[in-house]
N, C-alpha and C. Protein backbone atom coordinates (compact mmCIF):
# COMPACT_ATOMS: atom_id res chain seq x y z
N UNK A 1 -3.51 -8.75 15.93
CA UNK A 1 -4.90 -8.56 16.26
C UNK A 1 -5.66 -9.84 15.88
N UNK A 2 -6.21 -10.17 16.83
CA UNK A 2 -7.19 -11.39 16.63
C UNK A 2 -8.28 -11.24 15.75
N UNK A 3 -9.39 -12.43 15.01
CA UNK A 3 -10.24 -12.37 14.29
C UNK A 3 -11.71 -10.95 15.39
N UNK A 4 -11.49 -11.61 16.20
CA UNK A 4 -12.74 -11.19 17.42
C UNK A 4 -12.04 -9.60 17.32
N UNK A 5 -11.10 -9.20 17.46
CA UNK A 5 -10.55 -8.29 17.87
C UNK A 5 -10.56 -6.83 16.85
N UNK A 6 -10.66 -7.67 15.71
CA UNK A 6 -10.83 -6.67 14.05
C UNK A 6 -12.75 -6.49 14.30
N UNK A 7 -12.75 -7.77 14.13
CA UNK A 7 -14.53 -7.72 14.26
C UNK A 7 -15.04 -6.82 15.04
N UNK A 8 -14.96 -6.08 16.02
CA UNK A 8 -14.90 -5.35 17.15
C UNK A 8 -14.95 -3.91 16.71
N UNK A 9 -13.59 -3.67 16.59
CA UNK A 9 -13.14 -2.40 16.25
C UNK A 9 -13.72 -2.02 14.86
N UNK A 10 -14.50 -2.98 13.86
CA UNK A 10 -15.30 -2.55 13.03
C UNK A 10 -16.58 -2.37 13.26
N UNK A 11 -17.44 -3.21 14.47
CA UNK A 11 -18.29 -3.19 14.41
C UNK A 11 -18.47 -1.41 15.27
N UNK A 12 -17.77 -1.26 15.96
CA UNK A 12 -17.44 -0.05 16.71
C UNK A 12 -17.63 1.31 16.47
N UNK A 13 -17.57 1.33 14.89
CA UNK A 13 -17.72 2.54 13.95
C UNK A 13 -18.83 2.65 13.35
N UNK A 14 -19.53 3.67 12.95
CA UNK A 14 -21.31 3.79 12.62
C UNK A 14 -20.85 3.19 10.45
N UNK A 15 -21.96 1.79 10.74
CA UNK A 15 -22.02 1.26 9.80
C UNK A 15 -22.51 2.21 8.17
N UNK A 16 -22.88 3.30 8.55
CA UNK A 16 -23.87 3.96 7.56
C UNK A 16 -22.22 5.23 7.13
N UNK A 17 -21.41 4.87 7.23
CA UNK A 17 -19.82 5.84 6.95
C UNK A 17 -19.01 4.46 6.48
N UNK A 18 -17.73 5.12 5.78
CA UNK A 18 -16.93 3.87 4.78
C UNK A 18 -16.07 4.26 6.14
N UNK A 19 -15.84 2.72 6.62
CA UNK A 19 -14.87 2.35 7.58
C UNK A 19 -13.61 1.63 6.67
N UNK A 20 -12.50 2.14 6.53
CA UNK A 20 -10.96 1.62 6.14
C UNK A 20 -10.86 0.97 7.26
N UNK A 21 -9.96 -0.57 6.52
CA UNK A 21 -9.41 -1.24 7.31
C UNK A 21 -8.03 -1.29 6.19
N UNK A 22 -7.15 -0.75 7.21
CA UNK A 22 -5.96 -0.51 6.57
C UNK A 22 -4.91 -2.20 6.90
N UNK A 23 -4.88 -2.67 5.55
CA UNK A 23 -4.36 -4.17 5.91
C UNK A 23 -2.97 -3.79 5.32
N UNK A 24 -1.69 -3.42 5.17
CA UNK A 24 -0.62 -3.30 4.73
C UNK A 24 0.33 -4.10 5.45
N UNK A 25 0.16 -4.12 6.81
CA UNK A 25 0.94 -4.63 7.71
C UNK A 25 0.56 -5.87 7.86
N UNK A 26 -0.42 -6.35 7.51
CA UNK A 26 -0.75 -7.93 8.18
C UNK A 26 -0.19 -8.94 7.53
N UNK A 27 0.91 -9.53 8.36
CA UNK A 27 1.31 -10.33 7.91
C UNK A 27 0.83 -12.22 7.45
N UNK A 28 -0.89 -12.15 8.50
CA UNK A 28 -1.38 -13.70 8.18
C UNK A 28 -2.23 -13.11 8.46
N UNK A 29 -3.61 -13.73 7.65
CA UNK A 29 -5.09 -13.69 7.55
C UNK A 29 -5.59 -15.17 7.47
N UNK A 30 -6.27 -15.74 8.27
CA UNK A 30 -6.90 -17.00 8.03
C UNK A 30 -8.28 -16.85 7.73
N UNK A 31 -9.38 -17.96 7.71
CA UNK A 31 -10.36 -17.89 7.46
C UNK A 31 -11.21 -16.92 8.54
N UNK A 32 -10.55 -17.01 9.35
CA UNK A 32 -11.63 -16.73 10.54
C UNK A 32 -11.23 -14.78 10.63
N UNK A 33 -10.21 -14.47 10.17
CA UNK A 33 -10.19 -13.09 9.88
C UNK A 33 -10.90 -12.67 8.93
N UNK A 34 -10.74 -13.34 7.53
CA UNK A 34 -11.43 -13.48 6.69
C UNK A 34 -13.20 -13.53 6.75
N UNK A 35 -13.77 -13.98 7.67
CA UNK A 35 -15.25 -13.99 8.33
C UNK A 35 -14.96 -12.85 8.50
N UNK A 36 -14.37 -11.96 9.25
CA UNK A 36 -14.26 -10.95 10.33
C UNK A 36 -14.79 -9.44 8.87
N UNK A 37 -13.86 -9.58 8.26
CA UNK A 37 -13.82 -9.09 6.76
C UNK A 37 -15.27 -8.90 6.70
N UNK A 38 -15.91 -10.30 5.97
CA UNK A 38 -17.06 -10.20 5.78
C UNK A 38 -18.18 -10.06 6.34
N UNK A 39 -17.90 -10.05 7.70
CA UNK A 39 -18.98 -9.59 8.77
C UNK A 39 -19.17 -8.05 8.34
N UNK A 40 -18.19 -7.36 8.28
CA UNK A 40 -17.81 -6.38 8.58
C UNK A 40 -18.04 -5.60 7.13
N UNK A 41 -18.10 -6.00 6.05
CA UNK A 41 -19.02 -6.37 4.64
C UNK A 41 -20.51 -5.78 4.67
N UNK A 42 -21.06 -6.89 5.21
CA UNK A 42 -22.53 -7.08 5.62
C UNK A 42 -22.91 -6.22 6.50
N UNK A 43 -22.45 -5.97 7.56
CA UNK A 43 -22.52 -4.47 8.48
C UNK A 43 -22.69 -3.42 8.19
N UNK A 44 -21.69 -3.54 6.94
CA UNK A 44 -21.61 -1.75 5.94
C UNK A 44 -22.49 -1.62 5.31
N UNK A 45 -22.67 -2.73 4.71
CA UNK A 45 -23.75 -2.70 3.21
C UNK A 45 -25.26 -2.51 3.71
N UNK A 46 -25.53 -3.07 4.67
CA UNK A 46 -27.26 -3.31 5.46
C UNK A 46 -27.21 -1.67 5.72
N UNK A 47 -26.32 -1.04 5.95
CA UNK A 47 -26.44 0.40 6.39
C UNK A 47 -26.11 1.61 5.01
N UNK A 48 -26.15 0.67 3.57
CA UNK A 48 -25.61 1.31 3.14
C UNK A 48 -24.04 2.16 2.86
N UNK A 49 -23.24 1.61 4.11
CA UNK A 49 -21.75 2.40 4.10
C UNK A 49 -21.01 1.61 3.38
N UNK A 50 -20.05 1.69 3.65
CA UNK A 50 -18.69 0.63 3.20
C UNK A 50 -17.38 0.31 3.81
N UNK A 51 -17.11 -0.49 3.15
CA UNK A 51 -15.72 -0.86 3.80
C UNK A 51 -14.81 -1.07 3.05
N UNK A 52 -13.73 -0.79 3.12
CA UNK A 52 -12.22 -0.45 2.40
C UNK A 52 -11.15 -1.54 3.13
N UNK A 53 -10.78 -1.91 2.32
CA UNK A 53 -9.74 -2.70 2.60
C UNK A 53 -7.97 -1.57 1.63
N UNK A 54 -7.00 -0.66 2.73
CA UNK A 54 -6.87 -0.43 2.14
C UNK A 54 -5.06 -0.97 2.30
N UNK A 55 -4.47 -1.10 0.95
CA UNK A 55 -3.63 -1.52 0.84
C UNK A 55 -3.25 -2.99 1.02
N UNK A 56 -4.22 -4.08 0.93
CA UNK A 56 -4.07 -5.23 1.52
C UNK A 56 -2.59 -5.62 0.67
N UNK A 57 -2.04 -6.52 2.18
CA UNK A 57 -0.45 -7.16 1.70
C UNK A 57 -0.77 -8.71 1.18
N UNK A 58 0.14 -8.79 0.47
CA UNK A 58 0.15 -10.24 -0.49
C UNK A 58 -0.35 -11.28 0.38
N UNK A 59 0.02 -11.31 1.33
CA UNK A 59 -0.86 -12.87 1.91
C UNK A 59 -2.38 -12.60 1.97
N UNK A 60 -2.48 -11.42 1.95
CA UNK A 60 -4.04 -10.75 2.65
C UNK A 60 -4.92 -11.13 1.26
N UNK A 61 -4.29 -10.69 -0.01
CA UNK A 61 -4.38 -10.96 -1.43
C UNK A 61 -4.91 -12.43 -2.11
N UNK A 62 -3.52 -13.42 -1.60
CA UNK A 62 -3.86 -14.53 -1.82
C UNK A 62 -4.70 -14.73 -1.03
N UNK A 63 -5.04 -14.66 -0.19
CA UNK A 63 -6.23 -15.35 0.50
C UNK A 63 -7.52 -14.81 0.03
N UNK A 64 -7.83 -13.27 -0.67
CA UNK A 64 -8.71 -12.99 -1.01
C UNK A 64 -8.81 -13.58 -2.70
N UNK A 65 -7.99 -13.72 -3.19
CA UNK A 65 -7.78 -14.77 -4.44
C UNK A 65 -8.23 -15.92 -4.90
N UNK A 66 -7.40 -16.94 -3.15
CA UNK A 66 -7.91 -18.12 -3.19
C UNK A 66 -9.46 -18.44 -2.62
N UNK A 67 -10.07 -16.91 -2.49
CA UNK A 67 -11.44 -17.65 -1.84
C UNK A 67 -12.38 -17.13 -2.52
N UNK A 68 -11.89 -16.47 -4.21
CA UNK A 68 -12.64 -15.97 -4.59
C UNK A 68 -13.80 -14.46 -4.25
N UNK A 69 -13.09 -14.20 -2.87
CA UNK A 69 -13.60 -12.76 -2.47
C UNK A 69 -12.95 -11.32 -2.95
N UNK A 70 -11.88 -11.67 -3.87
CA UNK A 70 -11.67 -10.19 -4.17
C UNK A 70 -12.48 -9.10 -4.34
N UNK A 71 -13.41 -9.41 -5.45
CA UNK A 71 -14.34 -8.39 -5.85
C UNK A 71 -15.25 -7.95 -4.91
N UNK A 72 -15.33 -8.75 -3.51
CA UNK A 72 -17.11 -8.37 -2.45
C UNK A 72 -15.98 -7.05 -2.16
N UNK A 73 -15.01 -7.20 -2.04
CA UNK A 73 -14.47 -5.69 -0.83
C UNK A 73 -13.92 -4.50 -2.31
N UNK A 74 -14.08 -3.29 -1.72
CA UNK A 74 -13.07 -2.36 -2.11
C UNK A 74 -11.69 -2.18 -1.74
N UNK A 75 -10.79 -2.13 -2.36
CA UNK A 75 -9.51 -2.46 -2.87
C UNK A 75 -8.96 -0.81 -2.62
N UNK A 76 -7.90 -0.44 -1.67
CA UNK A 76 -7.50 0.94 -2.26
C UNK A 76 -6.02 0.54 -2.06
N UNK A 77 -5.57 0.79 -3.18
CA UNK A 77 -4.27 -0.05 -3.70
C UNK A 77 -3.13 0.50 -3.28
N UNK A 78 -1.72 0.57 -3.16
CA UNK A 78 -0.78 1.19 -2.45
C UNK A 78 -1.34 2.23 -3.69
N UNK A 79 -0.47 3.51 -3.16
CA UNK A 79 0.48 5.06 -4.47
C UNK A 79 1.29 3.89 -5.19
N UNK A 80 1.04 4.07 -6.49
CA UNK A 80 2.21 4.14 -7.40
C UNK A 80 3.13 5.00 -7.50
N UNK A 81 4.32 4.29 -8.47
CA UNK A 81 5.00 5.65 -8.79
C UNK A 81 4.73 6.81 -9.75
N UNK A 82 5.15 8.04 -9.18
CA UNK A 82 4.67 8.96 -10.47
C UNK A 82 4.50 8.08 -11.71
N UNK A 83 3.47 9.25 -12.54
CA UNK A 83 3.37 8.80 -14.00
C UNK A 83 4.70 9.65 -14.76
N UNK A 84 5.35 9.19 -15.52
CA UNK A 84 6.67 9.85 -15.95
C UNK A 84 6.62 11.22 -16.49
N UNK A 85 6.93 12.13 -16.26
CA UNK A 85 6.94 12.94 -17.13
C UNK A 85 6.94 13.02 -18.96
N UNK A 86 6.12 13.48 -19.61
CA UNK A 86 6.31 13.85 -20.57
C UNK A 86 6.92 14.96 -21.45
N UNK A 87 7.98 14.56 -22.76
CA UNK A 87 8.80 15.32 -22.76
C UNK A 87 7.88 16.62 -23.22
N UNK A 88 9.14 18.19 -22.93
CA UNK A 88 7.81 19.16 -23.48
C UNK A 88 7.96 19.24 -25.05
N UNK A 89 7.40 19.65 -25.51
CA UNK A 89 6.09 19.61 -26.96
C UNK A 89 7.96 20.24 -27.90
N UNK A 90 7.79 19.64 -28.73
CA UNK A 90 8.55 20.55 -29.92
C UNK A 90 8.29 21.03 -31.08
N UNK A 91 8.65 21.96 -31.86
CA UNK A 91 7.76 21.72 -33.36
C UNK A 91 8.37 20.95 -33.92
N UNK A 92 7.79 20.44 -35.28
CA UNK A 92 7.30 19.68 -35.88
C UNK A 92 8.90 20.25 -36.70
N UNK A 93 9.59 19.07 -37.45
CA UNK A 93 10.58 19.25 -38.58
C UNK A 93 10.08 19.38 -39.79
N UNK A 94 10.69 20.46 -40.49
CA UNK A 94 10.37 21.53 -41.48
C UNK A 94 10.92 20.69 -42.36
């Protein structure tokens, strides 16, 4: 999907609702996707909604890293793995 092409399909959706942009799969983000991002930022926010970036993949990462934009977007991070079980309770040695 092209920069124009994300930009689009976000602007497409009523700005005043949290639009996910599910990035897991993307394998390259340049600057100009990166605009697309933040258009799409500014769109949400003027309306009050938001935008989700969810699962972004490591290149998607570094690039939000190296440009210092991590923090403008919301982040919804892969599932982890379960939290481990804890063993059950025993008494206490007498």
């Amino acid at each position: 999907m092209t920069s124009a092409e994300l930009k689009a399909r976000i602007y497409a959706n009523d700005p005043s609702h949290t639009i996910v942009v599910d990035m897991r799969s993307v394998t390259f983000c340049d600057s100009s996707g990166l605009a697309a991002l933040l258009a799409g930022l500014e769109y949400t926010a003027t309306a009050r909604g938001a935008l989700v970036l969810r699962q972004p993949s490591p290149p998607v990462m570094r690039l939000l890293r190296l440009t210092g934009t991590t923090n403008a977007f919301t982040i919804e991070p892969a599932p982890g793995p379960a939290p481990p079980e804890l063993p059950a309770e025993r008494d206490p040695p007498r």
